[in-house]
C-alpha atoms as a PDB file:
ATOM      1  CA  UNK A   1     103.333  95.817 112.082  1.00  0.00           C
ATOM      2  CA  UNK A   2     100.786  94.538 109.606  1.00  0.00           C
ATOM      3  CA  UNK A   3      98.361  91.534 109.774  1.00  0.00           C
ATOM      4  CA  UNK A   4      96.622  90.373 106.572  1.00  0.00           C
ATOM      5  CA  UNK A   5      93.714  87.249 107.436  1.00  0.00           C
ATOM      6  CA  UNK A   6      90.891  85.423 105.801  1.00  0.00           C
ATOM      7  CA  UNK A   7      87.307  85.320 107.172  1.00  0.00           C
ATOM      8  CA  UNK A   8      84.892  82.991 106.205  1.00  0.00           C
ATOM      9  CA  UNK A   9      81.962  85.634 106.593  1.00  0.00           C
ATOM     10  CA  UNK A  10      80.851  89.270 106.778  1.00  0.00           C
ATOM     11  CA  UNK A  11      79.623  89.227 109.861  1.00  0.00           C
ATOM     12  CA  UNK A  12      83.013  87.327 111.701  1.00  0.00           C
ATOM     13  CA  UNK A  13      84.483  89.756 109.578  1.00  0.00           C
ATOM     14  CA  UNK A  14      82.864  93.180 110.914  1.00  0.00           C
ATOM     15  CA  UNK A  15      83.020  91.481 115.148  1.00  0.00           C
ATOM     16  CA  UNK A  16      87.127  91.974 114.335  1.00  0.00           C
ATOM     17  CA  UNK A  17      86.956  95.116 113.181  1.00  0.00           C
ATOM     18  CA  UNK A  18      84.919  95.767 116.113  1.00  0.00           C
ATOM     19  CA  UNK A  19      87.533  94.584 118.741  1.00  0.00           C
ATOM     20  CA  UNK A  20      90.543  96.365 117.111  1.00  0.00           C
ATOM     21  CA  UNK A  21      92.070  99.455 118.350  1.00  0.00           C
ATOM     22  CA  UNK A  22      91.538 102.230 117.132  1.00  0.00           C
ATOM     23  CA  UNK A  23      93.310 104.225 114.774  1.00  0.00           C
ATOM     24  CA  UNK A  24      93.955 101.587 112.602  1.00  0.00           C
ATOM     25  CA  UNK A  25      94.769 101.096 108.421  1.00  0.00           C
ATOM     26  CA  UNK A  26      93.116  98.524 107.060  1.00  0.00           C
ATOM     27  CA  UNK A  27      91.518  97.046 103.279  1.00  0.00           C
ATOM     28  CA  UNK A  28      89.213  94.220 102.764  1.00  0.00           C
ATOM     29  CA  UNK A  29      88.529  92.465  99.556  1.00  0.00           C
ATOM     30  CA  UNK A  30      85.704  89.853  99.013  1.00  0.00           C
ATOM     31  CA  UNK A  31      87.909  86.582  97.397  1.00  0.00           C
ATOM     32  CA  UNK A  32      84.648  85.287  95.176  1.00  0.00           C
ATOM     33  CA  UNK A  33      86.254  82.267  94.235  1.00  0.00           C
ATOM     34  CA  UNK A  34      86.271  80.821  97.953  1.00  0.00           C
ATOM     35  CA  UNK A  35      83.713  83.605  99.114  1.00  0.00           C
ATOM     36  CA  UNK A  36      85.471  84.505 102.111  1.00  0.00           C
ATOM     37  CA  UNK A  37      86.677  88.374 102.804  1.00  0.00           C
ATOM     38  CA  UNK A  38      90.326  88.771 103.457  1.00  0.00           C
ATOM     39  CA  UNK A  39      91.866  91.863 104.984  1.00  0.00           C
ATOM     40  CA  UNK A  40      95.044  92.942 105.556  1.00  0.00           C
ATOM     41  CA  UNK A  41      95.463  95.209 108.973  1.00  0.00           C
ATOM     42  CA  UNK A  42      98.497  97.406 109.563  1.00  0.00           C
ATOM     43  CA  UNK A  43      99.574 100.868 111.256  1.00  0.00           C
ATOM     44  CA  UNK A  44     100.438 102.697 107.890  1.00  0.00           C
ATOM     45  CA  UNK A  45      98.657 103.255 105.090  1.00  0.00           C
ATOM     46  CA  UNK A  46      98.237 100.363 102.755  1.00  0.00           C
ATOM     47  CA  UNK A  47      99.992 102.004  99.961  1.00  0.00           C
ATOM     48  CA  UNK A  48     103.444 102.489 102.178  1.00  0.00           C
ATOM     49  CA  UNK A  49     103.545  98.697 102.101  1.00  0.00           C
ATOM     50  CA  UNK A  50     102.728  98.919  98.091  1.00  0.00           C
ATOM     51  CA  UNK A  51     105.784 101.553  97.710  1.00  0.00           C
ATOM     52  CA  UNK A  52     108.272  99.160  99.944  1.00  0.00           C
ATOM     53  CA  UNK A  53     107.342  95.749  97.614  1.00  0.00           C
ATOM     54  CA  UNK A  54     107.993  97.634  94.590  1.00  0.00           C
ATOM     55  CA  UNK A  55     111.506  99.042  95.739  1.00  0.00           C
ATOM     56  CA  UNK A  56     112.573  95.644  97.252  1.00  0.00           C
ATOM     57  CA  UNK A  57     111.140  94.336  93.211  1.00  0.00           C
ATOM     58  CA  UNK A  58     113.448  96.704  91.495  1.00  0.00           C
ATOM     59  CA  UNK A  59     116.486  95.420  94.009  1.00  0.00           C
ATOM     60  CA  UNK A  60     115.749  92.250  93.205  1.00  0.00           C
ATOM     61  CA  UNK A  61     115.738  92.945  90.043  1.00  0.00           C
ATOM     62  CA  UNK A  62     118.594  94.740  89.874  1.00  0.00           C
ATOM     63  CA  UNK A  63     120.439  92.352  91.819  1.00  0.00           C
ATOM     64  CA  UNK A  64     119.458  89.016  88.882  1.00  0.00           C
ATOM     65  CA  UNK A  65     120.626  91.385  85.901  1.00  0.00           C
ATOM     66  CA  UNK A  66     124.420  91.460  88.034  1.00  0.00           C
ATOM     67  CA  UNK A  67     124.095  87.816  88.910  1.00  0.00           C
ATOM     68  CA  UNK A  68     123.377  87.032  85.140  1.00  0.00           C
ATOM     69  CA  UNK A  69     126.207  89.620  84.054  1.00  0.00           C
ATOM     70  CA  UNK A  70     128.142  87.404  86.344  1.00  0.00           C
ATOM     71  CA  UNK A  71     127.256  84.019  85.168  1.00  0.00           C
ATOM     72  CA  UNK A  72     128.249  85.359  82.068  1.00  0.00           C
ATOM     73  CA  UNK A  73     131.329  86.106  82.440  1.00  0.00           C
ATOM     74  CA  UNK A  74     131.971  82.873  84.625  1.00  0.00           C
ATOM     75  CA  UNK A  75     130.782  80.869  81.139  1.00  0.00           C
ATOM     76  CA  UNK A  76     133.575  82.906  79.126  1.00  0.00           C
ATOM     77  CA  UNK A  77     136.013  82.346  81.559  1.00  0.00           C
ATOM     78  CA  UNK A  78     135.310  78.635  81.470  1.00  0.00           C
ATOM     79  CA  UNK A  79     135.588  78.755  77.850  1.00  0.00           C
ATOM     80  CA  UNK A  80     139.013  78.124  77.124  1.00  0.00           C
ATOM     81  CA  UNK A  81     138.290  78.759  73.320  1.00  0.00           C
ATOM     82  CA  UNK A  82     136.809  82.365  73.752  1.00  0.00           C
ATOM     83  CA  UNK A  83     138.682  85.193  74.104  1.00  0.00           C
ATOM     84  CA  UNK A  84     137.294  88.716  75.614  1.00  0.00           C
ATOM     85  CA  UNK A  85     138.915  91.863  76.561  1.00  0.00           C
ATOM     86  CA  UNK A  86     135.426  93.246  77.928  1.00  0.00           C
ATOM     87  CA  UNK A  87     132.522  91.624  79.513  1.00  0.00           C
ATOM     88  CA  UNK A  88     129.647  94.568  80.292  1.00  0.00           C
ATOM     89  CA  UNK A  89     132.353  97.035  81.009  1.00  0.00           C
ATOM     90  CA  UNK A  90     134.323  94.492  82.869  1.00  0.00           C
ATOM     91  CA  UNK A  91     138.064  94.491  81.660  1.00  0.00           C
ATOM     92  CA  UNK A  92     139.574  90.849  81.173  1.00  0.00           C
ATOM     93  CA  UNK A  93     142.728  89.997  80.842  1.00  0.00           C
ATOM     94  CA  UNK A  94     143.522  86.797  78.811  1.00  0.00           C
ATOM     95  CA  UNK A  95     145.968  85.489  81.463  1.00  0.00           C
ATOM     96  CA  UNK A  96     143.339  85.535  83.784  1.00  0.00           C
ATOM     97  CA  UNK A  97     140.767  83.656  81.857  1.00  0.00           C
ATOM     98  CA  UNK A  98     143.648  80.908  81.349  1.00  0.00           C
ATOM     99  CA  UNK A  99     144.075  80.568  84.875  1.00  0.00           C
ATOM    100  CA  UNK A 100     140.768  81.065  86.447  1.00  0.00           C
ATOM    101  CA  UNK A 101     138.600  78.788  83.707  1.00  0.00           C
ATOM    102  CA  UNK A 102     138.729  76.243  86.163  1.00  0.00           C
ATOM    103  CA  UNK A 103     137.695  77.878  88.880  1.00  0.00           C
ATOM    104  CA  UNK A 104     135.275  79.063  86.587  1.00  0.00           C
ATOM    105  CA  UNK A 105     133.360  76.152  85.565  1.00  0.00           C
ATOM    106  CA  UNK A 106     133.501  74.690  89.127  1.00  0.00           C
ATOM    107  CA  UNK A 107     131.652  77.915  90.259  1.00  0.00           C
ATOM    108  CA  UNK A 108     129.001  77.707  87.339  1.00  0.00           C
ATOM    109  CA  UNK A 109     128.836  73.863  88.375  1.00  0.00           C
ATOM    110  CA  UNK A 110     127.248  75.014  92.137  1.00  0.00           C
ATOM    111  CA  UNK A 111     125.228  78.272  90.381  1.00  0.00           C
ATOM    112  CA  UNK A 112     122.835  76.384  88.756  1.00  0.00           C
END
C-alpha cells in the first residue's frame, strides 16, 4: 500500500515522518510553484511502483494500436465501395464485408 500527500511546510512535513512506522519507503519533492513538499509513502521501493506504471503504459498502449487496427477495419467494412482481402494480417472475405457493413458502421457510430 502506498500513500502519496502534500504538506504545506517542512516542519508538518518532518512531525509525519516522525509518527510513521518504521521500515518504511518513502520520496519527498519540494513543489516550488505552490511551495509545499509532497511525498509519496509506500512499503516498496519507489522505483517498483515506476516499473508497474510503465508496464501497465505499454498495455495500454498496446491495447489502442488493436483498438485502432480495429476501427480500421470496422471503416472498410462499412465501406461498401472498398474492397480488401487483408486488413493487418486479418483475412477478409468480400461476402463478409457485404453483409456485416452495416453492422459495421452502427459499431463505428457508438466507438467514437
Amino acid at each position: 500500500m502506498s500513500m502519496n500527500t502534500t504538506f504545506n511546510s517542512l516542519e508538518e512535513l518532518i512531525n509525519h515522518l516522525k509518527d510513521l512506522d518504521r521500515p518504511q519507503c518513502f520520496t519527498v519533492n519540494y513543489l516550488p510553484d505552490t511551495e509545499q513538499y509532497n511525498i509519496w509513502i509506500g512499503n516498496q521501493p519507489y522505483y517498483n511502483y515506476e516499473r508497474l506504471i510503465q508496464l501497465e503504459e505499454q498495455d495500454s498502449d498496446k491495447l489502442r494500436e488493436k483498438l485502432n487496427i480495429c476501427k480500421k477495419a470496422l471503416r472498410i467494412y462499412a465501406d461498401e465501395n472498398h474492397y480488401v482481402t487483408d486488413i493487418h494480417g486479418m483475412e477478409i472475405e468480400a461476402t463478409a464485408m457485404i453483409d456485416k457493413g452495416e453492422m459495421a458502421r452502427r459499431a463505428l457510430e457508438e466507438s467514437e
